[in-house]
Structure formats: C-alpha cells, structure tokens
N, C-alpha and C. Protein backbone atom coordinates (compact mmCIF):
# COMPACT_ATOMS: atom_id res chain seq x y z
N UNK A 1 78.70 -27.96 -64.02
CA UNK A 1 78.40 -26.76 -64.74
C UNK A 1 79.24 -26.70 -66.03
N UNK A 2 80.61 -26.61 -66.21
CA UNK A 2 81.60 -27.17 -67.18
C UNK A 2 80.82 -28.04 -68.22
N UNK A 3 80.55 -29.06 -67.26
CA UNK A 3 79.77 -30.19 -68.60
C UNK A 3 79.24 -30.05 -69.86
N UNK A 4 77.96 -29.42 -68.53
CA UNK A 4 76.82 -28.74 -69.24
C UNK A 4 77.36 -27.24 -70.12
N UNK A 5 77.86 -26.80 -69.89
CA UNK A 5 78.34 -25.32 -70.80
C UNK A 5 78.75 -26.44 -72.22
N UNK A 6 79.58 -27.29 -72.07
CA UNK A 6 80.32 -27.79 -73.47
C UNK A 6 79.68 -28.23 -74.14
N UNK A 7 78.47 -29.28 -73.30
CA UNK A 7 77.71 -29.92 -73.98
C UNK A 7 76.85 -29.14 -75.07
N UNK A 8 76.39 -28.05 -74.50
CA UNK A 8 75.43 -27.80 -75.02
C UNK A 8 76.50 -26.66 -76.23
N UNK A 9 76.92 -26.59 -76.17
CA UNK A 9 77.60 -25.36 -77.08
C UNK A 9 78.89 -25.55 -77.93
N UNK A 10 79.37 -27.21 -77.46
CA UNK A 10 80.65 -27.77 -78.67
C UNK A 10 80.30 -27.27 -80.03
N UNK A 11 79.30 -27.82 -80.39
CA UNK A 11 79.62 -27.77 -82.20
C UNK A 11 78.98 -26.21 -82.75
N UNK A 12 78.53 -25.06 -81.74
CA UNK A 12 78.92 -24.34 -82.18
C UNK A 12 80.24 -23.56 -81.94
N UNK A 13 80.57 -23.65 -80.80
CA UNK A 13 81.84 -23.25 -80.88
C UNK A 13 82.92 -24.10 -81.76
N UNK A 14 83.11 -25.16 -81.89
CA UNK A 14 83.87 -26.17 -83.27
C UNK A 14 83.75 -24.90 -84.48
N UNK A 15 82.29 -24.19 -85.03
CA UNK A 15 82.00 -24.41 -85.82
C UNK A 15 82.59 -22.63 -86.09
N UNK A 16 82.27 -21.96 -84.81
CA UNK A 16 82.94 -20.65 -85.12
C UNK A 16 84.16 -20.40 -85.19
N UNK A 17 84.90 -21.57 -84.85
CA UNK A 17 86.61 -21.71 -84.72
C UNK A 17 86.85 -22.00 -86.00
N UNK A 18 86.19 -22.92 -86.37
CA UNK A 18 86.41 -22.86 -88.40
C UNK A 18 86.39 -21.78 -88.95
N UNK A 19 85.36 -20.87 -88.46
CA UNK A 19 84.55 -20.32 -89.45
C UNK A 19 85.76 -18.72 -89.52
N UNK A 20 86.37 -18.83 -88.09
CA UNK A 20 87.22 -17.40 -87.52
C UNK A 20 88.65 -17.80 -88.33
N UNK A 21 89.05 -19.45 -88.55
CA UNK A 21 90.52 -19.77 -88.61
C UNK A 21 90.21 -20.74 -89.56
N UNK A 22 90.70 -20.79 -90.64
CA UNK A 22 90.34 -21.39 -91.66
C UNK A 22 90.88 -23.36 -91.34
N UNK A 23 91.63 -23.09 -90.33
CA UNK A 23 92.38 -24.79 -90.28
C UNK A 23 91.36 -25.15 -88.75
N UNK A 24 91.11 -24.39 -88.29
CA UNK A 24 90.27 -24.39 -87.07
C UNK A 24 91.10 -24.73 -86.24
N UNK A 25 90.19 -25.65 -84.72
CA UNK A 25 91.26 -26.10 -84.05
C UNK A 25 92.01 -27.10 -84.37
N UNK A 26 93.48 -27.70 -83.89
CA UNK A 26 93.42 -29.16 -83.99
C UNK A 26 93.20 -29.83 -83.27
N UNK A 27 93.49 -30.77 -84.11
CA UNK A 27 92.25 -32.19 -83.64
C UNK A 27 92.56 -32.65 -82.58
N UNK A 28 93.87 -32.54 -81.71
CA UNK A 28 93.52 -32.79 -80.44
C UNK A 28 92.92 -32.07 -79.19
N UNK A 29 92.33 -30.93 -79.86
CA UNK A 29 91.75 -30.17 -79.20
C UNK A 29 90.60 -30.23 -78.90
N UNK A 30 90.17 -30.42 -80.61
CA UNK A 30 88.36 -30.99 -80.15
C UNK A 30 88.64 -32.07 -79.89
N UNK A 31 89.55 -33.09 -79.64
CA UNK A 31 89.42 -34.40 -78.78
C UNK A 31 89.15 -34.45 -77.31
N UNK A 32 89.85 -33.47 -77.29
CA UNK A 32 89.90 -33.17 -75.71
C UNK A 32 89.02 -32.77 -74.79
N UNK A 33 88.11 -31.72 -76.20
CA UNK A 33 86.77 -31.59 -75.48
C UNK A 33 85.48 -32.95 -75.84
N UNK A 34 85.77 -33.42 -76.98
CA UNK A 34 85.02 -34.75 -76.85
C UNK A 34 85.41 -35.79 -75.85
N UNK A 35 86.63 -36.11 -75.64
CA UNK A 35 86.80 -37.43 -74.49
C UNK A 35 86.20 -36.64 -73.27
N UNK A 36 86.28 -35.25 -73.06
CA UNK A 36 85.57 -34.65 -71.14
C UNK A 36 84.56 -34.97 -71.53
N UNK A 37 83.58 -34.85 -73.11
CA UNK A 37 81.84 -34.97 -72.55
C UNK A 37 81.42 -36.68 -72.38
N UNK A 38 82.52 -37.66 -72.30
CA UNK A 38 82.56 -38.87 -72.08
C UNK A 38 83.14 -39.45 -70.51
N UNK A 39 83.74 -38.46 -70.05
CA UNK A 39 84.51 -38.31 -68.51
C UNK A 39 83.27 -39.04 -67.34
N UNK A 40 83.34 -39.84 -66.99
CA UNK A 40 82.61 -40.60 -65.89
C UNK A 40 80.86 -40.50 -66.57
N UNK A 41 80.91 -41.13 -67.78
CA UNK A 41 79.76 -41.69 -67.90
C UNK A 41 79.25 -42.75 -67.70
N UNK A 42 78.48 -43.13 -66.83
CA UNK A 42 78.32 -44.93 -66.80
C UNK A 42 77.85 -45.64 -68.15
N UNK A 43 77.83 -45.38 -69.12
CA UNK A 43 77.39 -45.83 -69.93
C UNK A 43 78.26 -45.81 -70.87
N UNK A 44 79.45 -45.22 -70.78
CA UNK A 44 81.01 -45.65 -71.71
C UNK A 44 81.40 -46.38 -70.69
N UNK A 45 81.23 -46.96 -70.00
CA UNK A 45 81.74 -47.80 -68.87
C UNK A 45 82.41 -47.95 -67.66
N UNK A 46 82.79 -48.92 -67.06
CA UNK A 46 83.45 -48.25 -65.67
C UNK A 46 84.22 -49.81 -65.05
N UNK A 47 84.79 -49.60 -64.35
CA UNK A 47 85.49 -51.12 -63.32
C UNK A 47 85.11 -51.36 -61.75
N UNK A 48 84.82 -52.76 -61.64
CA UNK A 48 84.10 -53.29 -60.81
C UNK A 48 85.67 -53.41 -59.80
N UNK A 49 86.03 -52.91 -58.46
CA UNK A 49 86.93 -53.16 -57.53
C UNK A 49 86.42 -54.15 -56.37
N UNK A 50 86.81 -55.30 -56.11
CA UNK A 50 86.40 -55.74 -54.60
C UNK A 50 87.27 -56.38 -54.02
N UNK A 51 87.12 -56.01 -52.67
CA UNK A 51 88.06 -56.04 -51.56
C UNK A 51 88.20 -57.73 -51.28
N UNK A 52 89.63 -57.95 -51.13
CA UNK A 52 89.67 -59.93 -51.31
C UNK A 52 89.33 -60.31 -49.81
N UNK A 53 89.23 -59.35 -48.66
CA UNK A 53 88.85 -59.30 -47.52
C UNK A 53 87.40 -59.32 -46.98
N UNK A 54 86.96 -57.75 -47.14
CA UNK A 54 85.68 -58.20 -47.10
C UNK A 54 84.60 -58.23 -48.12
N UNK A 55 85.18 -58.64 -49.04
CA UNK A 55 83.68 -58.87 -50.42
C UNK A 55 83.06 -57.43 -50.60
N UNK A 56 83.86 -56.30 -50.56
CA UNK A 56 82.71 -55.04 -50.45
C UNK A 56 83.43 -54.91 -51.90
N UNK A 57 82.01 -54.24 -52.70
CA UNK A 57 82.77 -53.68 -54.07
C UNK A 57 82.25 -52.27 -54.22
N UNK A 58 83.43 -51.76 -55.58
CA UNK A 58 83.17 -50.46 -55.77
C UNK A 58 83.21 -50.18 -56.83
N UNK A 59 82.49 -49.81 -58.10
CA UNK A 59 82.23 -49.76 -59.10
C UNK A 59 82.56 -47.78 -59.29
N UNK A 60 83.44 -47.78 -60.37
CA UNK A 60 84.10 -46.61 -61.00
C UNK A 60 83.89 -46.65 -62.20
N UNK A 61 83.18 -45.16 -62.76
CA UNK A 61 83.18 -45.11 -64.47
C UNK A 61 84.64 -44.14 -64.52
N UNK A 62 84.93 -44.92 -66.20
CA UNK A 62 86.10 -44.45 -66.67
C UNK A 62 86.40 -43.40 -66.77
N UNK A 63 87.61 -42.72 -66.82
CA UNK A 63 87.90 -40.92 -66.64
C UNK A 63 88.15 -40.66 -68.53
N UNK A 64 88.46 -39.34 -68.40
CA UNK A 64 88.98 -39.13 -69.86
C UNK A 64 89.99 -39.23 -69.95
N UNK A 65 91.13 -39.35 -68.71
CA UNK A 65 92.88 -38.97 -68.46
C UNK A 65 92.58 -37.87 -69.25
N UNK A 66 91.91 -36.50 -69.41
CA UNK A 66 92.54 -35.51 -70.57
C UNK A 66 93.60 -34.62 -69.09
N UNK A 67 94.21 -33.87 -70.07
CA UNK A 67 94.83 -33.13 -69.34
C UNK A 67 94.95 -31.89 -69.40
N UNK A 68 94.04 -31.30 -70.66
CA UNK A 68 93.27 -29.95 -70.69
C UNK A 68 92.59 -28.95 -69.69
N UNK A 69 91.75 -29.38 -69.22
CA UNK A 69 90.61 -28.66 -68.96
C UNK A 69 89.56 -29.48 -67.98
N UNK A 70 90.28 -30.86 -68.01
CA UNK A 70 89.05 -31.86 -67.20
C UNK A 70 88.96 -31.54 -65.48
N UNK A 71 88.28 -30.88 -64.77
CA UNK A 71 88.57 -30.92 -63.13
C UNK A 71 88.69 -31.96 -62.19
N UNK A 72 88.10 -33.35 -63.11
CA UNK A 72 88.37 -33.94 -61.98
C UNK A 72 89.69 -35.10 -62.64
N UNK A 73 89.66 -35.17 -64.01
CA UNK A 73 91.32 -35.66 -64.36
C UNK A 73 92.40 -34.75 -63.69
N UNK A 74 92.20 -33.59 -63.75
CA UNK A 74 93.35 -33.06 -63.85
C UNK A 74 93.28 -32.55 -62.34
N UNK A 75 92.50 -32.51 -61.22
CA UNK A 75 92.84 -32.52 -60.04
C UNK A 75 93.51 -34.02 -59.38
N UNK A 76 93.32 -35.02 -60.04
CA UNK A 76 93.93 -36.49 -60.02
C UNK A 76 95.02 -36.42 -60.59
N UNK A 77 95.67 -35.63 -61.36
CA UNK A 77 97.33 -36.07 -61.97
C UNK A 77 97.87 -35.11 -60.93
N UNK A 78 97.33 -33.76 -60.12
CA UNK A 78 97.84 -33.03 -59.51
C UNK A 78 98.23 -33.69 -58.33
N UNK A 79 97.10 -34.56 -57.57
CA UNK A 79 96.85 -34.67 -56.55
C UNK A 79 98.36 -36.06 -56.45
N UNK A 80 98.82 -36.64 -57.73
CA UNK A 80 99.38 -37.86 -57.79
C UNK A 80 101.03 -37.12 -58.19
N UNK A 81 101.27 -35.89 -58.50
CA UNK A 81 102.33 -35.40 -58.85
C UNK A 81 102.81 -34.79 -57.38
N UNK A 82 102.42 -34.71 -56.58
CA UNK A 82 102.83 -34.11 -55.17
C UNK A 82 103.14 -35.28 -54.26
C-alpha cells in the first residue's frame, strides 16, 4: 500500500515541496523515496543463494538498505540490532 501511495504521487509531492520551500527537500530525501520505489524489484535485480548441501536455491531481489521509511529495510536493521 506504501508503494503504491508513493508511486503514484512522488513527483507531485517533490513538486509541492518546491513549490511550499523554495530549496525543497534535500536530496537525500527524495533519494530515499526513489531507492524504496526500487526496494525488491526483480528487475533492478537480485542474488542467486544455493545450499553447497543440497543444491536448493533461493533467489532474492535487492533491498534499498534505506533507513527512512522502508518497512521491510527497516524492520531488517531492527530485527539485526536486537
């Protein structure tokens, strides 16, 4: 749901943040929301894992690591800080 809200509504919200604050956001801000709409896409890519035991593999698309706003980065740095 997240996704989809950003997706569809980044560059106007980008555009009302200019329009409200003359320096807008910074830029690692809209980065942050550009690397989440890239967060487990198979098509920015991903890594092939297989077990040297039994030959089973497991294929993972890449995260954003953001540490903003992402739920499932940032339930993974939580889950790794405890």
């Amino acid at each position: 749901m997240l996704h989809g809200l950003v997706r569809e509504h980044l560059a106007t919200f980008l555009r009302a943040a200019t329009d409200h604050d003359e320096g807008g956001l910074p830029a690692f801000v809209e980065q942050e929301f550009r690397d989440f709409l890239t967060c487990g896409v198979w098509a920015r890519g991903f890594a092939r894992f297989r077990c040297a035991d039994c030959h089973a593999e497991r294929l993972v698309p890449f995260s954003c690591k953001g540490r903003g706003f992402c739920p499932s980065c940032g339930g993974r740095r939580m889950e790794h800080a405890s």
